[in-house]
Protein backbone atom coordinates (compact mmCIF):
# COMPACT_ATOMS: atom_id res chain seq x y z
CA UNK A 1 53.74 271.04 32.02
CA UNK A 2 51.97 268.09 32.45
CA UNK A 3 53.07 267.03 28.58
CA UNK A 4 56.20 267.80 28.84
CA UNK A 5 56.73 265.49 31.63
CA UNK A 6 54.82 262.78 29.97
CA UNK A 7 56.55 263.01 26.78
CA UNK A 8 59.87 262.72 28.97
CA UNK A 9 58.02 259.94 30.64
CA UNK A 10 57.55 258.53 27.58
CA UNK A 11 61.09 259.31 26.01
CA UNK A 12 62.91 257.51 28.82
CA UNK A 13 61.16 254.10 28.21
CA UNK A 14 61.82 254.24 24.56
CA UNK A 15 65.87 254.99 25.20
CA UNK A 16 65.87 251.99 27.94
CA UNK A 17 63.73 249.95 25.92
CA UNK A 18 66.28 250.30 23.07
CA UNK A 19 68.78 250.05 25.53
CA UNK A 20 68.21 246.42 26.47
CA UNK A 21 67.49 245.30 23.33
CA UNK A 22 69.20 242.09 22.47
CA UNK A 23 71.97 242.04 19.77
CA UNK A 24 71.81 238.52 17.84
CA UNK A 25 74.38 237.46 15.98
CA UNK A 26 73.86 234.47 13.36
CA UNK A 27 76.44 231.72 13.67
CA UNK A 28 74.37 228.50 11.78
CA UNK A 29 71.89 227.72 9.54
CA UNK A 30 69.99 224.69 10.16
CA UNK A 31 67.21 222.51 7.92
CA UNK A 32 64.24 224.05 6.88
CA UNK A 33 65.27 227.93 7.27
CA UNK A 34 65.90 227.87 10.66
CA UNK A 35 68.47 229.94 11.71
CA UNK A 36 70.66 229.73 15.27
CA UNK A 37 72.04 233.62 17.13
CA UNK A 38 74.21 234.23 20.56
CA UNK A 39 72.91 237.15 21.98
CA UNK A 40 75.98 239.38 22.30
CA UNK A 41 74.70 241.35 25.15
CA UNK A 42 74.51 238.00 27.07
CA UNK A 43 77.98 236.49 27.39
CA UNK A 44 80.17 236.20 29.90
CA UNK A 45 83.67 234.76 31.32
CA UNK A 46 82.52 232.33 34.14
CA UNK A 47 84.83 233.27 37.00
CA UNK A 48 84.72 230.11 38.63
CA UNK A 49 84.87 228.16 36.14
CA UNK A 50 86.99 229.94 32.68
CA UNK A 51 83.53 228.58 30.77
CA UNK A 52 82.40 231.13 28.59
CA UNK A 53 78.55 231.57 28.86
CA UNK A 54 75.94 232.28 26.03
CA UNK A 55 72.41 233.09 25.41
CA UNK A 56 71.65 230.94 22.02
CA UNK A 57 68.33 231.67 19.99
CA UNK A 58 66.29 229.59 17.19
CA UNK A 59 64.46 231.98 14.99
CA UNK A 60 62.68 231.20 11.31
CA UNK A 61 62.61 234.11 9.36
CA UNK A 62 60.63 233.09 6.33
CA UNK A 63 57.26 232.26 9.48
CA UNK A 64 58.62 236.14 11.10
CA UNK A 65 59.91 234.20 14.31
CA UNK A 66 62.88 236.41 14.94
CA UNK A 67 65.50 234.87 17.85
CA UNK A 68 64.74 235.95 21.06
CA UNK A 69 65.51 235.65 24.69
CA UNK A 70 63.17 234.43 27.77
CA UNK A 71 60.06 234.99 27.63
CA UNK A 72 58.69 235.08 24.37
CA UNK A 73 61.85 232.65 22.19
CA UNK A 74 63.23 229.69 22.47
CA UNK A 75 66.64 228.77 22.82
CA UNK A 76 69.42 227.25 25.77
CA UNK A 77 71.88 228.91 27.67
CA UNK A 78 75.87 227.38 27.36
CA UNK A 79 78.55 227.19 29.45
CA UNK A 80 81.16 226.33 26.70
CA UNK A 81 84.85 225.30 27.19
CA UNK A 82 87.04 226.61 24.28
CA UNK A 83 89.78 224.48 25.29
CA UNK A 84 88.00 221.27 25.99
CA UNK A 85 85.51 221.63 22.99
CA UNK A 86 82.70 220.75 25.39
CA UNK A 87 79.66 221.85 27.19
CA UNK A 88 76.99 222.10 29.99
CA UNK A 89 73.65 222.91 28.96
CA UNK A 90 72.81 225.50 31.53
CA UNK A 91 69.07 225.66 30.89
CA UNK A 92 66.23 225.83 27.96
CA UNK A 93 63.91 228.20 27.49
CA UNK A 94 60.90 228.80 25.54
CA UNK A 95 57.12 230.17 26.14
CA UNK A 96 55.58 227.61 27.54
CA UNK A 97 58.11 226.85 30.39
CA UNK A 98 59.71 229.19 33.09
CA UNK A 99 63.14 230.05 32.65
CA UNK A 100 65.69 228.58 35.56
CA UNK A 101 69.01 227.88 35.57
CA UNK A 102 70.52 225.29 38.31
CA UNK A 103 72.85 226.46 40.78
CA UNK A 104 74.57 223.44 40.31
CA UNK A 105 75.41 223.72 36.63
CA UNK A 106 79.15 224.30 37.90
CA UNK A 107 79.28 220.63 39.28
CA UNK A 108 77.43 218.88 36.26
CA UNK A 109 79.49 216.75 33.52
CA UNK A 110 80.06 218.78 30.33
CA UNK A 111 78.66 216.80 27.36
CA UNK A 112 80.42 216.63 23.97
CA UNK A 113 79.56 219.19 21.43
CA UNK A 114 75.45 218.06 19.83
CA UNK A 115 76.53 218.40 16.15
CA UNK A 116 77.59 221.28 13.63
CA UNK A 117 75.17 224.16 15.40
CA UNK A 118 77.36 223.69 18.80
CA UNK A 119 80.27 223.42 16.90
CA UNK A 120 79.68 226.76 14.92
CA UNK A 121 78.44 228.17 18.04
CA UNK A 122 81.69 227.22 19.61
CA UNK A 123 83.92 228.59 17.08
CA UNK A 124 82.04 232.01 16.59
CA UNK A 125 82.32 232.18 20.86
CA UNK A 126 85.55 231.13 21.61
CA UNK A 127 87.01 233.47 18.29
CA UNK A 128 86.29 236.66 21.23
CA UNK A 129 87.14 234.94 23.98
CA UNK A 130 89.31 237.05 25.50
CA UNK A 131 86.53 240.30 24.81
CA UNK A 132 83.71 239.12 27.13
CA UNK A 133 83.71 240.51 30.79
CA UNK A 134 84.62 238.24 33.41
CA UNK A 135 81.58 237.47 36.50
């Protein structure tokens, strides 16, 4: 009995764990085989605001760094206006720093796009628009 359960045990935190994995989606390529991804799982319609958010990733295949989400990559989170073409950088994350995002991102001046990854990013983004869920 006591197997059974812990094989169950151990059953259930493979499903969740496979439930939460991210899905990345490549949208740039950048110098030196780096490689930018939105996490799909992590995007959102910003009720207050109509700014769709993103999870963005760097990852380097060819060294096996795969993108990745807080903790362990490194990457920013967007608040991106389709309409505008512009953008608040929410927050940064990587291993070495905690994760936070400001309350007050809502109430910051969006910045113009950085360059052809936030343009790309933008136009792979604002192509679903109308899929994400609104919060």
């Amino acid at each position: 009995m006591r197997r059974a359960l812990a094989l169950a045990a151990l059953m259930a935190v493979s499903a969740a764990g496979s439930a939460s994995a991210a899905h990345w989606n490549k949208f740039a390529d950048g110098a030196n085989g780096i490689e930018w991804s939105y996490d799909s799982d992590y995007i959102y319609k910003d009720r207050a605001t109509g700014r769709i958010v993103v999870m963005q990733a760097i990852s380097k295949p060819s060294a096996n760094l795969m993108p990745s989400g807080p903790p362990t990559g490194v990457g920013s989170v967007y608040a991106m206006d389709c309409d505008k073409k512009n953008v608040i950088n929410m927050g940064g994350y990587k291993p070495s720093a905690a994760f936070s995002i400001s309350n007050e991102w809502r109430s910051e001046t969006p910045k113009k796009l950085g360059g052809p990854e936030d343009e790309a990013l933008l136009a792979a983004v604002c192509a679903k628009a109308g899929s994400y869920p609104v919060k």
